[in-house]
Protein backbone atom coordinates (compact mmCIF):
# COMPACT_ATOMS: atom_id res chain seq x y z
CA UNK A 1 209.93 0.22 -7.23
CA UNK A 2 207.90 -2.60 -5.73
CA UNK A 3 209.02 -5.92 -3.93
CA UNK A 4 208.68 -8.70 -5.25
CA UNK A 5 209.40 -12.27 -4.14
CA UNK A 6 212.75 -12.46 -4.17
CA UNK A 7 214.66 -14.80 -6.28
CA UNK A 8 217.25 -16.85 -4.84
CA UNK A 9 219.57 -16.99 -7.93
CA UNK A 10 222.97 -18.26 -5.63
CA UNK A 11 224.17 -21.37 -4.22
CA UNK A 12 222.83 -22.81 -0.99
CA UNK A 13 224.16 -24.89 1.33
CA UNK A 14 222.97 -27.21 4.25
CA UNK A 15 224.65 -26.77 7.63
CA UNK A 16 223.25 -28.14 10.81
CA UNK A 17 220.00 -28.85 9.25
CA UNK A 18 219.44 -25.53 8.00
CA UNK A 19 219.30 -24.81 3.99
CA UNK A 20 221.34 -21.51 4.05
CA UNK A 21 222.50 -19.12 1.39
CA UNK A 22 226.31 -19.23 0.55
CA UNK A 23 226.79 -15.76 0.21
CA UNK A 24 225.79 -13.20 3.24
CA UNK A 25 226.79 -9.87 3.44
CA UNK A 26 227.84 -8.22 6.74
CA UNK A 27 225.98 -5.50 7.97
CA UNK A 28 225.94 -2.60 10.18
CA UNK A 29 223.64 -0.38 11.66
CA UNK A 30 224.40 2.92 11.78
CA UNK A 31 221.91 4.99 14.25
CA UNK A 32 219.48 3.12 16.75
CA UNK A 33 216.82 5.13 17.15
CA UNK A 34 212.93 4.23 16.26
CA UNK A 35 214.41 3.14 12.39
CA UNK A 36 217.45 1.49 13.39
CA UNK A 37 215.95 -0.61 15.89
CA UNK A 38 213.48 -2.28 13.60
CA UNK A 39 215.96 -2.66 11.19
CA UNK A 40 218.46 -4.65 13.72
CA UNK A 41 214.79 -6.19 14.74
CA UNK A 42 214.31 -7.46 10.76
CA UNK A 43 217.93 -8.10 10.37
CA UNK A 44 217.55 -10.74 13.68
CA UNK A 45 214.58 -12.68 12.90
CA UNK A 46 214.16 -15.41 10.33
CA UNK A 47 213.20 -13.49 7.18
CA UNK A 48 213.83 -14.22 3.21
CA UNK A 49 215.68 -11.67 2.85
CA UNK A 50 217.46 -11.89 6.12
CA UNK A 51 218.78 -15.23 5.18
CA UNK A 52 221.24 -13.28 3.03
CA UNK A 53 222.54 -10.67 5.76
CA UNK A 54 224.76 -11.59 8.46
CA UNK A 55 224.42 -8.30 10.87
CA UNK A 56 227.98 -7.78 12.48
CA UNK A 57 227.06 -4.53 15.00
CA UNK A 58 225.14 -1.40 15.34
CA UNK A 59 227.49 2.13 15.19
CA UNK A 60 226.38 4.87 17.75
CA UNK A 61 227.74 7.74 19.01
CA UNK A 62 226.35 7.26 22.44
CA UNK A 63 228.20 4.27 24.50
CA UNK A 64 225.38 1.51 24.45
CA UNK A 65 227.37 -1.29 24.86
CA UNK A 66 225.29 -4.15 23.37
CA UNK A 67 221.72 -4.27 22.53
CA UNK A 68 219.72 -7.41 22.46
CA UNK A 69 223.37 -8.98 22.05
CA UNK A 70 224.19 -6.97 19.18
CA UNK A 71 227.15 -5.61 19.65
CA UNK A 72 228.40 -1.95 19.25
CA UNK A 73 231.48 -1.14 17.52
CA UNK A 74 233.42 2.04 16.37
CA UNK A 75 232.70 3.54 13.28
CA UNK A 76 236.59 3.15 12.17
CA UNK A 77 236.04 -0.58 12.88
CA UNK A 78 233.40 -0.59 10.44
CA UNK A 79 234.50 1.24 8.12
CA UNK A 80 238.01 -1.04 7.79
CA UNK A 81 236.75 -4.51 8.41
CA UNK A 82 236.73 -6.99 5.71
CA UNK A 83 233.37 -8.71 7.31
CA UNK A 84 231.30 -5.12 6.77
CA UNK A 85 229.76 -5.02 2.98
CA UNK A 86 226.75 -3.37 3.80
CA UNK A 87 226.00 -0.18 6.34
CA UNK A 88 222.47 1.13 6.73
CA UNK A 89 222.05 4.16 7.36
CA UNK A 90 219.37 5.40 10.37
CA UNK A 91 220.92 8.32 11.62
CA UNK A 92 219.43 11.95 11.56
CA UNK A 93 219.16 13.39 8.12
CA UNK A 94 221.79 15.97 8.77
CA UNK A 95 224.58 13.50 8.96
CA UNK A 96 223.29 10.78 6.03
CA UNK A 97 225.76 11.93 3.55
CA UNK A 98 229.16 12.55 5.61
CA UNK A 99 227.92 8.41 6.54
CA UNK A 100 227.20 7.73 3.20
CA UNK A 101 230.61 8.68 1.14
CA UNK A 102 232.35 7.20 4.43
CA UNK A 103 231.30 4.00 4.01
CA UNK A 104 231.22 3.82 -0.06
CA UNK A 105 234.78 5.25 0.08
CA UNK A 106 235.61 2.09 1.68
CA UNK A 107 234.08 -0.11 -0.04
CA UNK A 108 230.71 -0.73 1.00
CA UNK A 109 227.35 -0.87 0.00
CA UNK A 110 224.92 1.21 1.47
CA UNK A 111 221.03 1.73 2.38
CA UNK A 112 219.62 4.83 3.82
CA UNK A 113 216.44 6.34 5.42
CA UNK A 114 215.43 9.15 3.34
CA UNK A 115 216.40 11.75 2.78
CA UNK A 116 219.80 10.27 1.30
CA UNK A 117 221.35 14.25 1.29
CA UNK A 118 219.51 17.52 2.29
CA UNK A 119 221.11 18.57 -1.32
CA UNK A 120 220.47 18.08 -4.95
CA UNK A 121 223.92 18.04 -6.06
CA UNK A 122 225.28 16.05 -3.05
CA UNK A 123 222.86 13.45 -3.97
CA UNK A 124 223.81 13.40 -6.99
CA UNK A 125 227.84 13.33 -6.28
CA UNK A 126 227.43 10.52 -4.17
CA UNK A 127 225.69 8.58 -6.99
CA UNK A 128 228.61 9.12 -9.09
CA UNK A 129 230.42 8.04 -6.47
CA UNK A 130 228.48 4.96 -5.68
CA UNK A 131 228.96 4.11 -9.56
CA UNK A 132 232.62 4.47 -9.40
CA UNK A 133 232.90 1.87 -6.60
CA UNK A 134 230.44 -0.28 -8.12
CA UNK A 135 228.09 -0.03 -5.21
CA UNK A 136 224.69 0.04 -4.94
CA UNK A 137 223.47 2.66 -3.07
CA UNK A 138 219.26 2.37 -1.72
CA UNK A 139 217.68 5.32 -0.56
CA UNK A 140 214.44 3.84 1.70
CA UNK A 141 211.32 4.91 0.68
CA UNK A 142 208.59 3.09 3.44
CA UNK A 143 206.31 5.10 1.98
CA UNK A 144 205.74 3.69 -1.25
CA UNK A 145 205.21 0.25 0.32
CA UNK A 146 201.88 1.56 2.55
CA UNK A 147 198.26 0.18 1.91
CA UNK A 148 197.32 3.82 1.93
CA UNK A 149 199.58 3.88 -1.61
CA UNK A 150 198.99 0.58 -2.95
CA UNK A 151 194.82 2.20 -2.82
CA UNK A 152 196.03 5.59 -4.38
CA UNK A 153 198.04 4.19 -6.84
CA UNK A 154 195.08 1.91 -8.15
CA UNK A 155 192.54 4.89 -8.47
CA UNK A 156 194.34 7.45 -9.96
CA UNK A 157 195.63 5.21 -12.79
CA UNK A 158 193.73 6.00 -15.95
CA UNK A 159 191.92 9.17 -14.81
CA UNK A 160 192.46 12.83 -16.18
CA UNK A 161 193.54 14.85 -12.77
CA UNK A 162 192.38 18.35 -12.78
CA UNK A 163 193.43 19.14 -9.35
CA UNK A 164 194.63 18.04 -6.18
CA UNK A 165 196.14 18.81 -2.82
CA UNK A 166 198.33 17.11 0.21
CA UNK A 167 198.12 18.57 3.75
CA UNK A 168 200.23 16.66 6.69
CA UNK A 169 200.37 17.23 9.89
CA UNK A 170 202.51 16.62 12.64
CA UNK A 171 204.75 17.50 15.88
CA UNK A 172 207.56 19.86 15.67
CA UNK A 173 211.03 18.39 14.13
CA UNK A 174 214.30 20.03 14.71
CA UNK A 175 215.27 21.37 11.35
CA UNK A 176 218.62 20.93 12.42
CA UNK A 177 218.81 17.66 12.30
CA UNK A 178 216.33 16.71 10.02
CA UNK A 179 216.22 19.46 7.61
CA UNK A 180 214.16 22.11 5.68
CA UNK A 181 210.20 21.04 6.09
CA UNK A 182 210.71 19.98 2.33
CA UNK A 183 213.48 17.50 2.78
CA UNK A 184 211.99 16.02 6.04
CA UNK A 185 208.64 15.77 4.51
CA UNK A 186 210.12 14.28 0.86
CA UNK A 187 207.92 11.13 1.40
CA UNK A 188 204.75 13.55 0.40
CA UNK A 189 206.30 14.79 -2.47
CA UNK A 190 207.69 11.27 -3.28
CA UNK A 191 203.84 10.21 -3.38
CA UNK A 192 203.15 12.95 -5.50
CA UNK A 193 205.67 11.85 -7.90
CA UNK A 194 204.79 8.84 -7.93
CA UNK A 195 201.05 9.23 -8.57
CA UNK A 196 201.66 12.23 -10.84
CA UNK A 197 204.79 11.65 -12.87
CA UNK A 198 207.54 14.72 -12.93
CA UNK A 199 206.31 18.21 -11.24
CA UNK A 200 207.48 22.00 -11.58
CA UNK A 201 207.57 24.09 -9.08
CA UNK A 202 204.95 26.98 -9.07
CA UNK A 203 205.32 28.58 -5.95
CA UNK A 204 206.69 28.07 -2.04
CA UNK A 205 205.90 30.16 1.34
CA UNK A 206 206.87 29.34 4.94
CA UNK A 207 205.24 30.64 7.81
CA UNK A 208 206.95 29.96 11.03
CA UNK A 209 206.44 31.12 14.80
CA UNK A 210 209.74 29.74 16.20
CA UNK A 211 208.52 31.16 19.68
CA UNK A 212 205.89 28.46 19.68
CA UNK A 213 207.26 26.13 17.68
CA UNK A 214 205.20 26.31 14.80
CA UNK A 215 205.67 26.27 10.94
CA UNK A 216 203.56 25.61 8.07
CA UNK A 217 204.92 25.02 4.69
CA UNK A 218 202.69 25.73 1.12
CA UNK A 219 203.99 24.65 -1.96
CA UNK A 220 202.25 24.83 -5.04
CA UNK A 221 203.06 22.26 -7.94
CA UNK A 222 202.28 21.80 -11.68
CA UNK A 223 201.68 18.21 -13.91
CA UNK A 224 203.37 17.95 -16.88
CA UNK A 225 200.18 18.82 -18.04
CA UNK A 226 199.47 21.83 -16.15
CA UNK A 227 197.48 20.57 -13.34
CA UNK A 228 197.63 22.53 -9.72
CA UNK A 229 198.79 20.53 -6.71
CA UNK A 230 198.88 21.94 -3.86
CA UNK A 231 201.05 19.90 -0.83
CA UNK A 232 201.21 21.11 2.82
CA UNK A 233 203.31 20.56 5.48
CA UNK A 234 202.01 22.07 9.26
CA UNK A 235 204.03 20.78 12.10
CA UNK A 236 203.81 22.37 15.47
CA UNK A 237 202.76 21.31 19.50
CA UNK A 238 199.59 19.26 19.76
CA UNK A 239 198.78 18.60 16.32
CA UNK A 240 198.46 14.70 15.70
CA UNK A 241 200.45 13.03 12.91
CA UNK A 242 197.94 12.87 10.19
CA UNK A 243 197.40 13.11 6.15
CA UNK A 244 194.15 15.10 4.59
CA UNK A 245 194.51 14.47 0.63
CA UNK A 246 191.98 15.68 -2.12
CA UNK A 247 192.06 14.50 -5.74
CA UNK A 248 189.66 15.57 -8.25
CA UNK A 249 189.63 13.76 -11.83
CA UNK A 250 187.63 14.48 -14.73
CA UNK A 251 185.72 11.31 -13.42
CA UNK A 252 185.22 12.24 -9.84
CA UNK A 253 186.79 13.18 -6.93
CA UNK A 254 188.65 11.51 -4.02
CA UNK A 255 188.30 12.68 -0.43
CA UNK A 256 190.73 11.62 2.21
CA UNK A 257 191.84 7.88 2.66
CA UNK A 258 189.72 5.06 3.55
CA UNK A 259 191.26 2.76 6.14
CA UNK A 260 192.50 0.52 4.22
CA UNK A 261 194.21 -2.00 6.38
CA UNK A 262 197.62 -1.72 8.40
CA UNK A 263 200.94 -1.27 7.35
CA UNK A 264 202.70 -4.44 8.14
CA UNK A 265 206.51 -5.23 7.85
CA UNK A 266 207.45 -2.33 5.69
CA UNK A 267 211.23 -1.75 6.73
CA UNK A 268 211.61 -5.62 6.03
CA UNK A 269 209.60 -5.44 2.62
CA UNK A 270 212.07 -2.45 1.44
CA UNK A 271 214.99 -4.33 3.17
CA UNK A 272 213.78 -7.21 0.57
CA UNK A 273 214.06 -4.48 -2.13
CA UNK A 274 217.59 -3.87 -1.34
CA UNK A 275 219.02 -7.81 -1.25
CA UNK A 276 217.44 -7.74 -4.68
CA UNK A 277 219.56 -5.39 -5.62
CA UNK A 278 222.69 -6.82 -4.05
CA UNK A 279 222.05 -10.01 -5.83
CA UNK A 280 221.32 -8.13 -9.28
CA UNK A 281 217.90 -8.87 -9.55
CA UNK A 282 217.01 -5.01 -10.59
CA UNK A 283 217.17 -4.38 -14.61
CA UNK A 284 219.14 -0.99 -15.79
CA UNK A 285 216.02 -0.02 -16.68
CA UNK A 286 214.46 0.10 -13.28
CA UNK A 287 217.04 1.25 -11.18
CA UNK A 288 217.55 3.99 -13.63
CA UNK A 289 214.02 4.92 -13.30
CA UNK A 290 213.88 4.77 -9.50
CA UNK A 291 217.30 7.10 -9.71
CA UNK A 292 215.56 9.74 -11.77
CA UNK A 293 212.75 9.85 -9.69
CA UNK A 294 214.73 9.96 -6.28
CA UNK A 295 216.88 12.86 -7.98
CA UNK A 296 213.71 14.53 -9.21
CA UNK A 297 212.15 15.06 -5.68
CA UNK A 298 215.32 15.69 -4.12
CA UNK A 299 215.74 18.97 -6.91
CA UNK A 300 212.27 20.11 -5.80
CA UNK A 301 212.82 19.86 -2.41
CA UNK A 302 216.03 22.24 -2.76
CA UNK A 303 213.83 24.56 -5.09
CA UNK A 304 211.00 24.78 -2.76
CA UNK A 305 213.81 25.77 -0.11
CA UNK A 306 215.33 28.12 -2.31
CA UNK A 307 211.95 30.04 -2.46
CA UNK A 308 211.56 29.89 0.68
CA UNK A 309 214.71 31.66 2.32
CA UNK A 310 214.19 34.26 -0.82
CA UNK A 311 211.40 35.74 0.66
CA UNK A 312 212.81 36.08 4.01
């Protein structure tokens, strides 16, 4: 699902000067590390899309006081005050969906970082859930909205894959708190989606060294048609954060990623995503699709997992 400009389909009003929205939803940030502080960031300055959020207070379980006068405030206080319709969700993976059926209990909408669960069938509970309360519920997917994509996603369209493969590598993360290497890496096997359609699961290993910190996931994947891919994830001390990707098509081949520009304002282009969807701008249709597809890699992710542990 791609932004696009958004439509301002509500009432406006002038006050002081300034041509405002009527409607703004309250919002809180839940979690302030490196993603919740560029989403207060967004939330502050003078965006679109910002024009329709009115951010209330950031929720952390360290005692922070305020930050860039935001202020902090308990997570019961969010949770009952009328002024709170949105949370978003930054906090480590681990807790997302205790958060998540928190705050759509009571009443609120909600955007997350992915991964929205670190299980299938949570996931898919709290979608149910999310549908009962007539809620929207956004899992964030940054990744979709990189150059790097946008220049993947225009040459594979029309060519005949025959193979391809995904390696990333990175510092340790605490699995802990983040998850199995599939869940925490679900952004590479988002993009594979994405470019690919549906996949199957062929096989999954996982070699780890917890002594040194090291662990290096293998995971091979099938097309609908039968096409190998083959996604990596290495992650241990001293190796930089980095993606090595090789496609080859019935037309030609595609090495690694050409720079193709920065990455600018992506948390605010998916926070545009989201006020779409708050002010109905999504079609069934879409929103549907994007479901399926967030469902479908979270299902893979919990099969490649599954494989894993069974050969421990």
């Amino acid at each position: 699902m791609s932004p696009r400009c958004i439509r301002l389909h509500v009432h406006w009003r002038k006050d002081s000067g300034r041509t405002e929205p009527e409607r703004k939803f309250g919002v809180v940030v839940v979690g302030v590390g490196r993603a919740g502080s560029v989403r207060i960031r967004d939330l502050r300055n003078p965006h679109a899309s910002s024009a329709f959020l009115n951010l209330i207070g950031f929720v952390s379980r360290r005692e922070l006081g305020n930050i860039d006068e935001v202020q902090q405030i308990s997570l019961e206080d969010a949770l009952s005050s009328q002024e709170v319709e949105v949370a978003y969700i930054c906090s480590e993976s681990s807790s997302h969906e205790d958060y998540i059926r928190q705050f759509l209990n009571a009443g609120k909408h909600v955007l997350v970082e992915y991964p929205m669960t670190l299980s299938w069938a949570a996931a898919q509970d709290l979608w149910k859930l999310a549908e009962q309360k007539g809620k929207v519920l956004h899992e964030e997917h940054v990744e979709l909205l990189m150059e790097e994509f946008a220049f993947l996603k225009k040459e594979v369209v029309g060519k005949d894959l025959l193979k391809g493969s995904l390696l990333f590598t990175a510092s340790p993360l605490e699995e802990e708190r983040f998850g199995f290497p599939a869940f925490s890496g679900i952004s590479r096997l988002t993009w594979l989606v994405s470019l690919f359609g549906e996949l199957s699961l062929v096989s999954a290993t996982l070699e780890e060294r917890k002594e040194d910190q090291y662990m290096k996931m293998s995971v091979c994947l099938e097309t609908e048609n039968k096409r190998p891919l083959t996604w990596i994830e290495e992650k241990g001390p001293g190796l930089k954060r980095n993606r090595h990707l090789s496609f080859h098509f019935k037309s030609g081949s595609l090495e690694n990623m050409p720079n193709v520009g920065v990455n600018k304002n992506i948390f605010l282009k998916d926070q545009n995503i989201f006020v779409q969807k708050l002010l109905g701008q999504f079609s069934d249709k879409e929103l549907a699709a994007e479901k399926r597809r967030i469902l479908h890699c979270l299902w893979l992710a919990e099969e490649i997992q599954k494989h894993c542990s069974a050969q421990k």
